[in-house]
N, C-alpha and C. Protein backbone atom coordinates (compact mmCIF):
# COMPACT_ATOMS: atom_id res chain seq x y z
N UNK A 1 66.80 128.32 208.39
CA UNK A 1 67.42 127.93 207.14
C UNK A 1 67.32 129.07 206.14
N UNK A 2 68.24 130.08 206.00
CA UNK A 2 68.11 130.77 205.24
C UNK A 2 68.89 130.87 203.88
N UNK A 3 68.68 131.25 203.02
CA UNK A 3 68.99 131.26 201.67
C UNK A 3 70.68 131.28 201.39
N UNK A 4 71.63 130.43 200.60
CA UNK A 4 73.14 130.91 200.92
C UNK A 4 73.56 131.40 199.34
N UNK A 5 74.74 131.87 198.72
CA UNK A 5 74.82 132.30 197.62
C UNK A 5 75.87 131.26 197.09
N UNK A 6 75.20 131.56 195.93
CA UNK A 6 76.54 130.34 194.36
C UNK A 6 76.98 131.09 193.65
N UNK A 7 77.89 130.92 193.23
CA UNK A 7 78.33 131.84 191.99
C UNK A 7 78.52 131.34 190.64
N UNK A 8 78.16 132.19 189.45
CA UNK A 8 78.20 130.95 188.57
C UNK A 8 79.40 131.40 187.57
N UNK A 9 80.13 130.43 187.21
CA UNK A 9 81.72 130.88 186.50
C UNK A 9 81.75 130.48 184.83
N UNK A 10 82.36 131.20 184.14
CA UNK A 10 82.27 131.02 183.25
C UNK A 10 83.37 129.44 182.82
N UNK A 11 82.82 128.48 181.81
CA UNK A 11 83.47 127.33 181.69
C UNK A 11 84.53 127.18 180.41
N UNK A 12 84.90 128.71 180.03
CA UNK A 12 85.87 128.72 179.26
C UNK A 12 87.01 129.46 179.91
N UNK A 13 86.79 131.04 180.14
CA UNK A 13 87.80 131.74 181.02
C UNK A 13 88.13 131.48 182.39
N UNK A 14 86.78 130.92 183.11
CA UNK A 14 87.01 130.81 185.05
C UNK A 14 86.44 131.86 185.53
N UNK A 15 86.10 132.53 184.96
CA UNK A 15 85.58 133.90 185.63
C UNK A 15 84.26 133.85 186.39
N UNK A 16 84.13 134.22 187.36
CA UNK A 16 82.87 134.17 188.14
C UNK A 16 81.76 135.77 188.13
N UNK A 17 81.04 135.32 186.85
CA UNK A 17 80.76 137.10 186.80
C UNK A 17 79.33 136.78 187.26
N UNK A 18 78.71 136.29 187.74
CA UNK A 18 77.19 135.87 188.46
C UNK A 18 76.84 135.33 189.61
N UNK A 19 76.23 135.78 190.61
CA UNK A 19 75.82 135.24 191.69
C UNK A 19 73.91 134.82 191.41
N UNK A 20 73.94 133.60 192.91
CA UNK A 20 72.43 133.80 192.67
C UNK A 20 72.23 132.80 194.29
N UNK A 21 71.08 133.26 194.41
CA UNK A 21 70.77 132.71 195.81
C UNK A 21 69.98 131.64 195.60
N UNK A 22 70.66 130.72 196.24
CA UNK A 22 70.03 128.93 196.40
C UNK A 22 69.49 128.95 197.97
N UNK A 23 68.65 128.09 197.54
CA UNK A 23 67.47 128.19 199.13
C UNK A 23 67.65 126.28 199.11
N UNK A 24 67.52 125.72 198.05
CA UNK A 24 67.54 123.84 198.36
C UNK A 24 68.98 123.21 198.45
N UNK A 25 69.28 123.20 199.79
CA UNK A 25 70.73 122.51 199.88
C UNK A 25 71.13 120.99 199.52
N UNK A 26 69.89 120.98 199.32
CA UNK A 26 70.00 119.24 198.67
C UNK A 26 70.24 118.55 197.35
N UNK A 27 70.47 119.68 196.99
CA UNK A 27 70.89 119.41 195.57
C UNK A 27 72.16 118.76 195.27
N UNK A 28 72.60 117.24 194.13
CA UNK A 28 73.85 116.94 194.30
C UNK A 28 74.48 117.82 192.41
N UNK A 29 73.69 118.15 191.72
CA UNK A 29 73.89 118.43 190.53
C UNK A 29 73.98 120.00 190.57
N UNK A 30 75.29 120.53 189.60
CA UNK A 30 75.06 121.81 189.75
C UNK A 30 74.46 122.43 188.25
N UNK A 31 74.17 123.43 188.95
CA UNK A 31 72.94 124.19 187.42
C UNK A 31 74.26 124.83 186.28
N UNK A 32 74.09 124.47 185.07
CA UNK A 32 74.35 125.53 184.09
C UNK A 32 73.66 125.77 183.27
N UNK A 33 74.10 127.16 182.87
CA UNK A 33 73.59 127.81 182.18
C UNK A 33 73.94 128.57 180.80
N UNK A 34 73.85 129.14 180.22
CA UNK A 34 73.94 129.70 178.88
C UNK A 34 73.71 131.21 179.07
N UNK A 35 75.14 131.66 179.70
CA UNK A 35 75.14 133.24 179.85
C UNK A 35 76.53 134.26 179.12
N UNK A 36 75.88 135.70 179.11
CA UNK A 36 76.70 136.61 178.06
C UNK A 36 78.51 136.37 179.15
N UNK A 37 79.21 136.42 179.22
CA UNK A 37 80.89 136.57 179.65
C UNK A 37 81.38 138.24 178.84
N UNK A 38 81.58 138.56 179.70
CA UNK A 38 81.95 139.90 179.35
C UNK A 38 83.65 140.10 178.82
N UNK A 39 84.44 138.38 179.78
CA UNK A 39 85.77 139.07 179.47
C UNK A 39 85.70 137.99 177.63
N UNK A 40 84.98 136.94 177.61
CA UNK A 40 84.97 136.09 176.42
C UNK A 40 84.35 137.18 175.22
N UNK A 41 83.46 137.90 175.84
CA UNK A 41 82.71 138.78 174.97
C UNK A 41 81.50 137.58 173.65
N UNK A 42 80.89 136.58 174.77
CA UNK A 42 80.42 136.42 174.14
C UNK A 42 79.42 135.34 174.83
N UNK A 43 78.31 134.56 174.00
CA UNK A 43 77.46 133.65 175.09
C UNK A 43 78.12 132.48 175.51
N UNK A 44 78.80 132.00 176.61
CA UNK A 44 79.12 130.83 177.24
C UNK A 44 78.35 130.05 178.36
N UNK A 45 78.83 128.89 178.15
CA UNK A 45 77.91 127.99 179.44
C UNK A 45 78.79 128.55 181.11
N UNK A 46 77.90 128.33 181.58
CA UNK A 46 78.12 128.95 183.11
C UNK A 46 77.79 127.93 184.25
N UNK A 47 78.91 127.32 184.87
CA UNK A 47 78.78 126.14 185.32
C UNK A 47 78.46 126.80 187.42
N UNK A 48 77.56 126.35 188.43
CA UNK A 48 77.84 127.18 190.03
C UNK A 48 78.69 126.18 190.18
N UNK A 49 79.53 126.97 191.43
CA UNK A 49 80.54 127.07 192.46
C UNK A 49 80.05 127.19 193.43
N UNK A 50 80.76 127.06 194.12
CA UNK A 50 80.63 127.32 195.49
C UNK A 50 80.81 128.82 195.99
C-alpha cells in the first residue's frame, strides 16, 4: 500500500497549483485549505481532487 497523490485546486479559478501525498484511502471528506493562488494573486481556499 503505497502512498498515491491529490492535487489541491484552487476554488475560485480551478487551477490545480498543489500536490500532496495521501497515504489513508479511507477518507470520505476532502481536505481544504487556505493557500497563496498565484494566477488569483492572492490567499484562496484550496479544495483536493483527484
Amino acid at each position: 500500500m503505497g502512498q498515491r497523490k491529490s492535487a489541491l485546486a484552487c476554488t475560485v479559478c480551478g487551477s490545480r497549483n498543489y500536490s500532496r501525498a495521501v497515504s489513508d484511502t479511507n477518507r470520505t471528506e476532502r481536505l481544504e485549505v487556505k493557500k497563496f493562488c498565484k494566477y488569483c494573486e492572492k490567499h484562496t481556499l484550496h479544495s483536493e481532487t483527484k
